[in-house]
Protein backbone atom coordinates (compact mmCIF):
# COMPACT_ATOMS: atom_id res chain seq x y z
CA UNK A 1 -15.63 17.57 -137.91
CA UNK A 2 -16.79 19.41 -141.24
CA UNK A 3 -19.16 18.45 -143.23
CA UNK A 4 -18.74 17.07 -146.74
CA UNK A 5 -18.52 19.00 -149.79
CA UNK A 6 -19.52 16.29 -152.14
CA UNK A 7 -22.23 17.44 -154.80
CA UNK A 8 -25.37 14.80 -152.86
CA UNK A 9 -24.10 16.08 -149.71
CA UNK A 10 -24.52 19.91 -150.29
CA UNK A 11 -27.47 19.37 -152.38
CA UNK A 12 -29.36 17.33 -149.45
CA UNK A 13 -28.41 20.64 -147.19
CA UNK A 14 -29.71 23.05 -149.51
CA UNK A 15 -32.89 21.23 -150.20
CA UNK A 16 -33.63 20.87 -146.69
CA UNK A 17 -32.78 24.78 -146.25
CA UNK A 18 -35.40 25.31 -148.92
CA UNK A 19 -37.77 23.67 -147.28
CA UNK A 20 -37.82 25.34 -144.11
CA UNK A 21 -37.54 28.55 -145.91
CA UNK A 22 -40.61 27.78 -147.94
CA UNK A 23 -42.02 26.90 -143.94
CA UNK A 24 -41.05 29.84 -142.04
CA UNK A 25 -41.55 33.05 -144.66
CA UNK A 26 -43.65 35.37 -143.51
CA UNK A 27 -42.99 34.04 -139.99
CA UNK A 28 -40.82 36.85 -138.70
CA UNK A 29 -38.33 34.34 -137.41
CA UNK A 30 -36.06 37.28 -136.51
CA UNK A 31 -31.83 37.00 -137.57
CA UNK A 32 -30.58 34.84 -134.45
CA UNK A 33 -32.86 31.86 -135.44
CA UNK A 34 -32.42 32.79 -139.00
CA UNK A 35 -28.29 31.97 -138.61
CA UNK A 36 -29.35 28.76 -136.62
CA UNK A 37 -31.58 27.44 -138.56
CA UNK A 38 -30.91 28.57 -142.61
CA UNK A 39 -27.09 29.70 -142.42
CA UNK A 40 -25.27 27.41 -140.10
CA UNK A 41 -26.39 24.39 -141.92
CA UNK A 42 -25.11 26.19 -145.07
CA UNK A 43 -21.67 26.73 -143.94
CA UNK A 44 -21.79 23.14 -142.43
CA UNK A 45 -22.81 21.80 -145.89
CA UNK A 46 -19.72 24.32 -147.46
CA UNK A 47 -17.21 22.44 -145.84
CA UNK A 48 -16.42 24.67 -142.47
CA UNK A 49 -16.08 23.73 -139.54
CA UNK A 50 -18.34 25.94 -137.26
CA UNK A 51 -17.65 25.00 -133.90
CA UNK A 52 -13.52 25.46 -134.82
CA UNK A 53 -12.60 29.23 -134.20
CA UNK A 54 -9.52 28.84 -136.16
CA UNK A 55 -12.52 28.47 -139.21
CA UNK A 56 -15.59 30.43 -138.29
CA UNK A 57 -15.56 33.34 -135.86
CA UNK A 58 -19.13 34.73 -134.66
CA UNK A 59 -19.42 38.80 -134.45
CA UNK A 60 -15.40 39.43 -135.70
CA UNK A 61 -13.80 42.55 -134.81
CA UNK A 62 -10.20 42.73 -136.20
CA UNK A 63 -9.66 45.61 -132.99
CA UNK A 64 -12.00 45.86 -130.16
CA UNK A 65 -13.59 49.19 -131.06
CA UNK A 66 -14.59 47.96 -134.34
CA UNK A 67 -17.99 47.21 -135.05
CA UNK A 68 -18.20 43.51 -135.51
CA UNK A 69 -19.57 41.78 -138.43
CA UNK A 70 -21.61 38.45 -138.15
CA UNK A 71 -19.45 35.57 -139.60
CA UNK A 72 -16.31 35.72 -140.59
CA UNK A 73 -14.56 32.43 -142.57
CA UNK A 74 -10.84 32.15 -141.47
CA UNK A 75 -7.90 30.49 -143.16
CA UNK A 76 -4.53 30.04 -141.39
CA UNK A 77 -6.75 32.03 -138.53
CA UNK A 78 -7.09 34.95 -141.14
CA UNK A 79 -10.08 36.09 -142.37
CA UNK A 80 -10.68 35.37 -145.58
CA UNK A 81 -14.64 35.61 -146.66
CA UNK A 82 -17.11 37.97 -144.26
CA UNK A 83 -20.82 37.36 -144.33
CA UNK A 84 -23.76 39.56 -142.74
CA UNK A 85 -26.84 38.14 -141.77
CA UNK A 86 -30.20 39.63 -141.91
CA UNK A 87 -33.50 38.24 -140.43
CA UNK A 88 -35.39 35.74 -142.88
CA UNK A 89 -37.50 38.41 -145.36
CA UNK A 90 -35.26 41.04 -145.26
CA UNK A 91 -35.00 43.52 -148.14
CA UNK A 92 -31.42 43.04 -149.11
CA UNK A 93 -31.84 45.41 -151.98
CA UNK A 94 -31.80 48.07 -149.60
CA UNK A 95 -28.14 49.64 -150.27
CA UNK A 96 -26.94 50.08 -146.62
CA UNK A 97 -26.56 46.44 -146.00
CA UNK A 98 -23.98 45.86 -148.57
CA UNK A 99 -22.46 49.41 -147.61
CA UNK A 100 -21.77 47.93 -143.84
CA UNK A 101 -20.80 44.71 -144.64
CA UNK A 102 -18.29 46.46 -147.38
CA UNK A 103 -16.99 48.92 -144.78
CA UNK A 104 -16.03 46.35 -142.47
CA UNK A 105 -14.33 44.15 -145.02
CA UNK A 106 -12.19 47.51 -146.03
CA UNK A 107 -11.04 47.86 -142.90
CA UNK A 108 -9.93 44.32 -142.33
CA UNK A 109 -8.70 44.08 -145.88
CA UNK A 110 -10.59 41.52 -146.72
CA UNK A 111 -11.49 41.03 -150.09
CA UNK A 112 -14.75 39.01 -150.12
CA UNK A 113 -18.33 39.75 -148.66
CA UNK A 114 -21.50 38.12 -148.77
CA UNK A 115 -24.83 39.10 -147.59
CA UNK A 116 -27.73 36.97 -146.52
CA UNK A 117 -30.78 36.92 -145.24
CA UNK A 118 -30.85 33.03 -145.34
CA UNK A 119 -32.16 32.57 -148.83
CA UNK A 120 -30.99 35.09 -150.61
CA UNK A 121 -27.28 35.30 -151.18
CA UNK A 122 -25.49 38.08 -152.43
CA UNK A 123 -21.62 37.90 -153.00
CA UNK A 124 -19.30 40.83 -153.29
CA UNK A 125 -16.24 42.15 -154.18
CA UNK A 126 -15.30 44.79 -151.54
CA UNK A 127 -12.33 46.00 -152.98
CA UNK A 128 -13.61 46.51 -156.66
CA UNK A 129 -12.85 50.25 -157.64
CA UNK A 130 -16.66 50.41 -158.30
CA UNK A 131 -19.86 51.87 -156.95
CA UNK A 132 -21.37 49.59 -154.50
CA UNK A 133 -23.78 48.31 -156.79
CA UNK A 134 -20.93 47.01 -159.09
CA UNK A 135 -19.02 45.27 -156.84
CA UNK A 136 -21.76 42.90 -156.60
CA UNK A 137 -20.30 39.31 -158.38
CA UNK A 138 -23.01 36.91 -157.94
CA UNK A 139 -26.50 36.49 -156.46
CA UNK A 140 -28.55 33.68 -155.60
CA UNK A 141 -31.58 32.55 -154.09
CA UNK A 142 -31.70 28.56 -152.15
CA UNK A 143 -35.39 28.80 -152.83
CA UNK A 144 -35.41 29.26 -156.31
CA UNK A 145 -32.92 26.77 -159.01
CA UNK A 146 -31.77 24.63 -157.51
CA UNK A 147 -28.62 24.05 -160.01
CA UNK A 148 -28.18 27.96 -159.47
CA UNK A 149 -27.61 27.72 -155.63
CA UNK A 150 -25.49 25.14 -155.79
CA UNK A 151 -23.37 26.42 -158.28
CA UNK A 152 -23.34 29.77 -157.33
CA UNK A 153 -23.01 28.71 -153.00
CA UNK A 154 -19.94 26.00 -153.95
CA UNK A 155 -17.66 29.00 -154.38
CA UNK A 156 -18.24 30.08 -151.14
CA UNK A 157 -16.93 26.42 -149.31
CA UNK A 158 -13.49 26.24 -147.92
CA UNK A 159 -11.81 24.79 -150.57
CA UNK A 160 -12.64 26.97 -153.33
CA UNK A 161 -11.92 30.02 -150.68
CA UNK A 162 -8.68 28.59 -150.03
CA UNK A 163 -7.99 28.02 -153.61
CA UNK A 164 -9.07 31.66 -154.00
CA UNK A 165 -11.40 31.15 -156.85
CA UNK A 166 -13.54 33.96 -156.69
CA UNK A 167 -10.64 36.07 -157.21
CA UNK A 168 -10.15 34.02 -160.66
CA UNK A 169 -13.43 34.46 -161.94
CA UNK A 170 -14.09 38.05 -161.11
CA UNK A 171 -11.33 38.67 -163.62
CA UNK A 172 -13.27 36.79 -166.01
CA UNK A 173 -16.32 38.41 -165.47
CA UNK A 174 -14.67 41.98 -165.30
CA UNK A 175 -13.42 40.87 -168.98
CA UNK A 176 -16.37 40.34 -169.84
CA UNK A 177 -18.31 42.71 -168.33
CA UNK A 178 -15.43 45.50 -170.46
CA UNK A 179 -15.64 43.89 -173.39
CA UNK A 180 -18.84 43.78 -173.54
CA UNK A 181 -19.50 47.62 -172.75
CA UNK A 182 -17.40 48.25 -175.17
CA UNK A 183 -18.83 46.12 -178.01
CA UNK A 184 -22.19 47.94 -176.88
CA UNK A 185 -20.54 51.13 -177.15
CA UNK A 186 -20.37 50.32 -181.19
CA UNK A 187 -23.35 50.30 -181.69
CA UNK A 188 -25.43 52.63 -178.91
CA UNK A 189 -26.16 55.41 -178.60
CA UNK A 190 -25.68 56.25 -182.24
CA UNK A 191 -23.63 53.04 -184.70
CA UNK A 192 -19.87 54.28 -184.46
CA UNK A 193 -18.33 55.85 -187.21
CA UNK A 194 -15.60 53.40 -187.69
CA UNK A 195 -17.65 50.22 -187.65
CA UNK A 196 -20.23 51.98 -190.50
CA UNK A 197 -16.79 52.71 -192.81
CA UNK A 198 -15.43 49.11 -192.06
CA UNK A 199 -18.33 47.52 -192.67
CA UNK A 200 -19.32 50.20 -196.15
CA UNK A 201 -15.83 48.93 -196.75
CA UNK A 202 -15.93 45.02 -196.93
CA UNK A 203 -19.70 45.18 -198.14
CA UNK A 204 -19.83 45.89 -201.81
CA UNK A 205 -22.58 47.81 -202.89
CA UNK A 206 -24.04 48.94 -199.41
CA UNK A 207 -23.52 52.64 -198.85
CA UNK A 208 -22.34 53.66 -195.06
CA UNK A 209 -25.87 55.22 -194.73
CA UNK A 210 -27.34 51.90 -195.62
CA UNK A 211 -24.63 50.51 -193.04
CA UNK A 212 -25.36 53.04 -190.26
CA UNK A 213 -29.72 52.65 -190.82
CA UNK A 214 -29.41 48.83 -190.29
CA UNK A 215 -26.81 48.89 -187.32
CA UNK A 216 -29.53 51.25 -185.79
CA UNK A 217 -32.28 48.38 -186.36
CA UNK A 218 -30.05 45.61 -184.97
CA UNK A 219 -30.12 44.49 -181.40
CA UNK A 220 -26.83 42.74 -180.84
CA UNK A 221 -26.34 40.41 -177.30
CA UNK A 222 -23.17 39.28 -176.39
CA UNK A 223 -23.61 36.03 -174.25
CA UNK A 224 -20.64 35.18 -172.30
CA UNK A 225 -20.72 31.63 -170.81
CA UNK A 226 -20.41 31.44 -166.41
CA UNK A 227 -16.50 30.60 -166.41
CA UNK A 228 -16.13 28.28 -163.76
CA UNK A 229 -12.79 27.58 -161.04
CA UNK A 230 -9.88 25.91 -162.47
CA UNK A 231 -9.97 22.25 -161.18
CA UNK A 232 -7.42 21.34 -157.93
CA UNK A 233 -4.42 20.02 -158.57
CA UNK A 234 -2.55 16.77 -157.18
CA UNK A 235 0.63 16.59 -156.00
CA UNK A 236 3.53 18.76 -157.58
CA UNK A 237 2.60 20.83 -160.64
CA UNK A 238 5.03 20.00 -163.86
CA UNK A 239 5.63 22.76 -165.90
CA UNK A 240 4.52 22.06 -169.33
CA UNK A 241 7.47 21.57 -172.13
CA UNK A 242 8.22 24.87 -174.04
CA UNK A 243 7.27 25.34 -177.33
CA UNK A 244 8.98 27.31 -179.66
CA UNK A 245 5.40 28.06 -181.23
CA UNK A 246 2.11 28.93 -179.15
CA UNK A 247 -0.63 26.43 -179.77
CA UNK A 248 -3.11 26.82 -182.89
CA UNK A 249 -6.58 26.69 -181.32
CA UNK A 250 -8.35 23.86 -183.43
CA UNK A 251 -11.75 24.11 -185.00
CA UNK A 252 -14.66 23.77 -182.61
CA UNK A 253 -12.54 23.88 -179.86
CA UNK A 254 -15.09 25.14 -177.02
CA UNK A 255 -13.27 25.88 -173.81
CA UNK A 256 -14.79 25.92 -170.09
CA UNK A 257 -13.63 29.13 -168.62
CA UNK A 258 -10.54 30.22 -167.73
CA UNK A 259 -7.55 29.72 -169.78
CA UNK A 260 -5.94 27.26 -167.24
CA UNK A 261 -8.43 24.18 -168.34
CA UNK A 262 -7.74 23.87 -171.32
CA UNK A 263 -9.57 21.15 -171.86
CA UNK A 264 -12.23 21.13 -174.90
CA UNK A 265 -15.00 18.92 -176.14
CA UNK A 266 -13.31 18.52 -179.16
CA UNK A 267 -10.19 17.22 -177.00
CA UNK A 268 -12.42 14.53 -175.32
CA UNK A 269 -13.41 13.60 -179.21
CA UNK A 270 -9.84 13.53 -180.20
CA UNK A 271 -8.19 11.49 -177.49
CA UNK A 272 -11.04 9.09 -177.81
CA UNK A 273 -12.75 9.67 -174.47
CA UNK A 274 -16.28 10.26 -176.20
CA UNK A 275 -17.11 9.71 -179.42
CA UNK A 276 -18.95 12.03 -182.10
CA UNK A 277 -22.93 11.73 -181.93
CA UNK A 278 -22.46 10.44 -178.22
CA UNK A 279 -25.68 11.59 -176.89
CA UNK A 280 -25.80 14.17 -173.60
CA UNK A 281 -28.83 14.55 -171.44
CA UNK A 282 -30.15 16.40 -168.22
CA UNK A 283 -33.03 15.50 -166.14
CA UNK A 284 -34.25 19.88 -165.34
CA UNK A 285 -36.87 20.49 -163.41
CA UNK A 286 -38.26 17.18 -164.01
CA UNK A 287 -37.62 17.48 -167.56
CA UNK A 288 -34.75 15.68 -169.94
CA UNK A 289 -33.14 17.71 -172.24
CA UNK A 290 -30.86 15.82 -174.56
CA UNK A 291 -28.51 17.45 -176.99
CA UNK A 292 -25.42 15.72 -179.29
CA UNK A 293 -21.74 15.97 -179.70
CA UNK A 294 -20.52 16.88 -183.08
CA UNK A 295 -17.60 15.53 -184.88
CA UNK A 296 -16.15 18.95 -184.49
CA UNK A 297 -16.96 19.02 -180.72
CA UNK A 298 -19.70 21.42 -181.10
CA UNK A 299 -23.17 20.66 -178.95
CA UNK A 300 -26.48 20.27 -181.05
CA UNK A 301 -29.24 21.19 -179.13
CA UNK A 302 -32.51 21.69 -180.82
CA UNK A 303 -31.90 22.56 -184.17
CA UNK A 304 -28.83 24.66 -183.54
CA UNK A 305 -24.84 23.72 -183.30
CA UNK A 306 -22.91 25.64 -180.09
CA UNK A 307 -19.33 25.68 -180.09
CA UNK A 308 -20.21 26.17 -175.93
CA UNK A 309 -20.72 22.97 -173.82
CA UNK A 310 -21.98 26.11 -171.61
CA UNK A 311 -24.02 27.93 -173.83
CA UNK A 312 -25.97 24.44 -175.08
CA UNK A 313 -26.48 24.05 -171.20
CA UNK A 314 -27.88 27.76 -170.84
CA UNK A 315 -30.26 27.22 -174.09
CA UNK A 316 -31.64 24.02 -172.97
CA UNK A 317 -32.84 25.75 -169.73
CA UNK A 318 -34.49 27.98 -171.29
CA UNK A 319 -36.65 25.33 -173.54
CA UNK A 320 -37.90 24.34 -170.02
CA UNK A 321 -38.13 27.64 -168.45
CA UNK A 322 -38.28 30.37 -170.34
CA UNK A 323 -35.84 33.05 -170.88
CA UNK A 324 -33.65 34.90 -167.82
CA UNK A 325 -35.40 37.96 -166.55
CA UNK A 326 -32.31 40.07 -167.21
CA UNK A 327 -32.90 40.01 -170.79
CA UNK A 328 -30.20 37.75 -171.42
CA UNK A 329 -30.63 35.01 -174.03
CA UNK A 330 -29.39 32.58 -171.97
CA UNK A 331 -28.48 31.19 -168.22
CA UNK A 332 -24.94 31.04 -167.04
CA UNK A 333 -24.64 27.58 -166.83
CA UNK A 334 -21.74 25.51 -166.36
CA UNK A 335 -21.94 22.95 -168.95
CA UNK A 336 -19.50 20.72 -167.76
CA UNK A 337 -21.46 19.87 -164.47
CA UNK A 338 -24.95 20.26 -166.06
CA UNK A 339 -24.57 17.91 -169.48
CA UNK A 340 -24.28 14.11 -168.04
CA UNK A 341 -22.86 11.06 -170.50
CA UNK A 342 -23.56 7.29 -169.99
CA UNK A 343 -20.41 5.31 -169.19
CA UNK A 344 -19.97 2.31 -170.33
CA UNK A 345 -21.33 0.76 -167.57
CA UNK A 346 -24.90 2.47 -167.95
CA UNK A 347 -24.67 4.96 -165.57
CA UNK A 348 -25.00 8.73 -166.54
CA UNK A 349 -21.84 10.90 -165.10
CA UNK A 350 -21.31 14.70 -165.09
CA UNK A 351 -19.29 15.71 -168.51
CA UNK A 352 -16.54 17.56 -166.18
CA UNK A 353 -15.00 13.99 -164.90
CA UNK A 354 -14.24 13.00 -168.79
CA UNK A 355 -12.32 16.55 -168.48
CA UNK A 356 -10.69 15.02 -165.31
CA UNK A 357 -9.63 12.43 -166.95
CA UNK A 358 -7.78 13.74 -169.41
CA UNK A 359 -6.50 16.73 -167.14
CA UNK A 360 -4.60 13.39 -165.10
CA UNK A 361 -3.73 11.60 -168.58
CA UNK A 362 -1.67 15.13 -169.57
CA UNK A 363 -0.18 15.15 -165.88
CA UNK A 364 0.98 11.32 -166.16
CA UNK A 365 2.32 12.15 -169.17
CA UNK A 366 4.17 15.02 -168.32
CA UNK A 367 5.85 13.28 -165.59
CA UNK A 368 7.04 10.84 -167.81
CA UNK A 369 8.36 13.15 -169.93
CA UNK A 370 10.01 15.10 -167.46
């Protein structure tokens, strides 16, 4: 029988996988005890079934003169999610790995890859019209955050494979990853002409080579907040009512990735599920962060105001951290499963099942309406 997916349940797993990666590096404990001993407990802990062959299927081959690839996740007893193992301590920055495990998934037509050496976990997008190093969508290491590996591994279960949610989100973060290149592209390698007569336009006073010598000094981020998969559905869907006018977004609205939440902070305030100045917290690496909701539904954290539940959740990591590596200002962080209320009852819950709630309040109503 699979294991649970519930949040303690995969947690316990990968803590007990960190633990006897922190015991065996530097061991040489080769790739065969590697799977035994740091990946099968993973998939276990993802929800599939290992011992089913109508889930998992040890050294695939979609044709017998294929070369075979180490794991391969099956729906409907098609594969839907690949993964190649490497020996505990492997280099999996070396560039052939993902090449192999890419091929084979392009041959089989399947869309999703990840490679692991136990601890690290690297997840890609083998049909991305990109150079290899591009296609890469997340990576992750079980011995480092823990809130990372979690977040990052739960895409990989069977339910959010089934619900195909990595598709979803790679179109969120090729968005992003566009619109951000091109925002960069205003200002690099040389401030773009248009932008230095807009702005010489709207700015009385300042001449476009005053314009074009600050826009040189400026070093402009765009932080784009870890969009997360939409949340399952029960029973039939009900198609919203028409509207004969698309929604105004209201002030402070602060959404949680994808379009198909839509579900704000500023909704929770409105329909009286949590009321302004309601206090959030996070115990994070041993230390509580605590930030505010606003009567707008903006986040106070410190002495600044987000309009992302997300973005407060990436900045108060870094007050007990430090700053990413990457040079980013923040951590993708899903703020609905990092910032934690207390009910009414005294005990703290994750923000995201406020969002549930009112995600089954619009379905009742719906139905009623219907």
């Amino acid at each position: 029988m699979a294991a649970s997916t519930e949040p303690e349940g995969l947690r316990q797993t990968l803590g007990e996988v960190a633990d006897r990666v922190a015991r065996y590096r530097g061991s040489s404990i080769g790739e065969q005890n590697t799977k035994v001993s740091l990946i099968m407990p993973v998939l276990r802990g993802l929800g599939w079934d290992v011992e089913d062959l109508d889930e998992v299927r040890l050294e695939y081959r979609r044709k017998p003169a294929d070369k075979p690839v180490d794991y391969a996740l099956m729906l409907q007893r098609e594969p839907a999610l690949f993964l190649e193992a490497k020996g505990l301590g492997e280099n999996l920055e070396d560039r052939r790995w993902a090449s192999q495990v890419i091929s084979y998934a392009a041959v089989a037509g399947v869309e999703w890859v990840v490679l692991t050496n136990g601890d690290d976990y690297r997840v890609y997008n083998a049909h991305a019209p990109v150079p290899v190093e591009e296609k890469l969508f997340r990576s992750v290491r079980i011995s480092g955050d823990a809130d990372d590996a979690e977040e990052a591994l739960r895409l990989l279960s069977k339910e959010e494979v089934r619900r195909k949610s990595l598709g979803e989100l790679w179109r969120a973060h090729s968005i992003d990853s566009r619109v951000g290149r091109a925002v960069g592209g205003l200002f690099a390698p040389e401030p773009d002409p248009w932008l230095v007569r807009r702005l010489g336009r709207d700015l009385e006073g300042i001449t476009h080579g005053d314009v074009r010598a600050a826009l040189g000094r400026a070093r402009i981020s765009l932080d784009f907040p870890a969009a997360e998969p939409a949340p399952p559905t029960e029973g039939p869907s009900v198609p919203p009512a028409p509207r004969s006018d698309p929604p105004k977004p209201r002030q402070g609205s602060v959404r949680a990735g994808p379009a198909s939440y839509d579900v704000t902070v500023a909704d929770l305030v409105q329909e009286g599920l949590i009321r302004p100045g309601t206090t959030l917290r996070k115990v994070y690496l041993g230390q509580e962060v605590l930030a505010r909701v606003e009567p707008d539904g903006q986040i106070r954290f410190g002495e600044r105001a987000y309009r992302s539940l997300s973005t407060a959740a990436g900045a108060a990591r870094v007050s007990v951290k430090g700053p990413p590596p990457d040079g980013r200002r923040y951590y993708q962080t899903n703020g609905w499963t990092f910032w934690e209320y207390q009910g009414d009852d005294g005990n703290w819950r994750e923000l995201k099942t406020l969002r549930e709630r009112l995600l089954g309040m619009r379905s009742s109503s719906a139905a009623s309406e219907a």
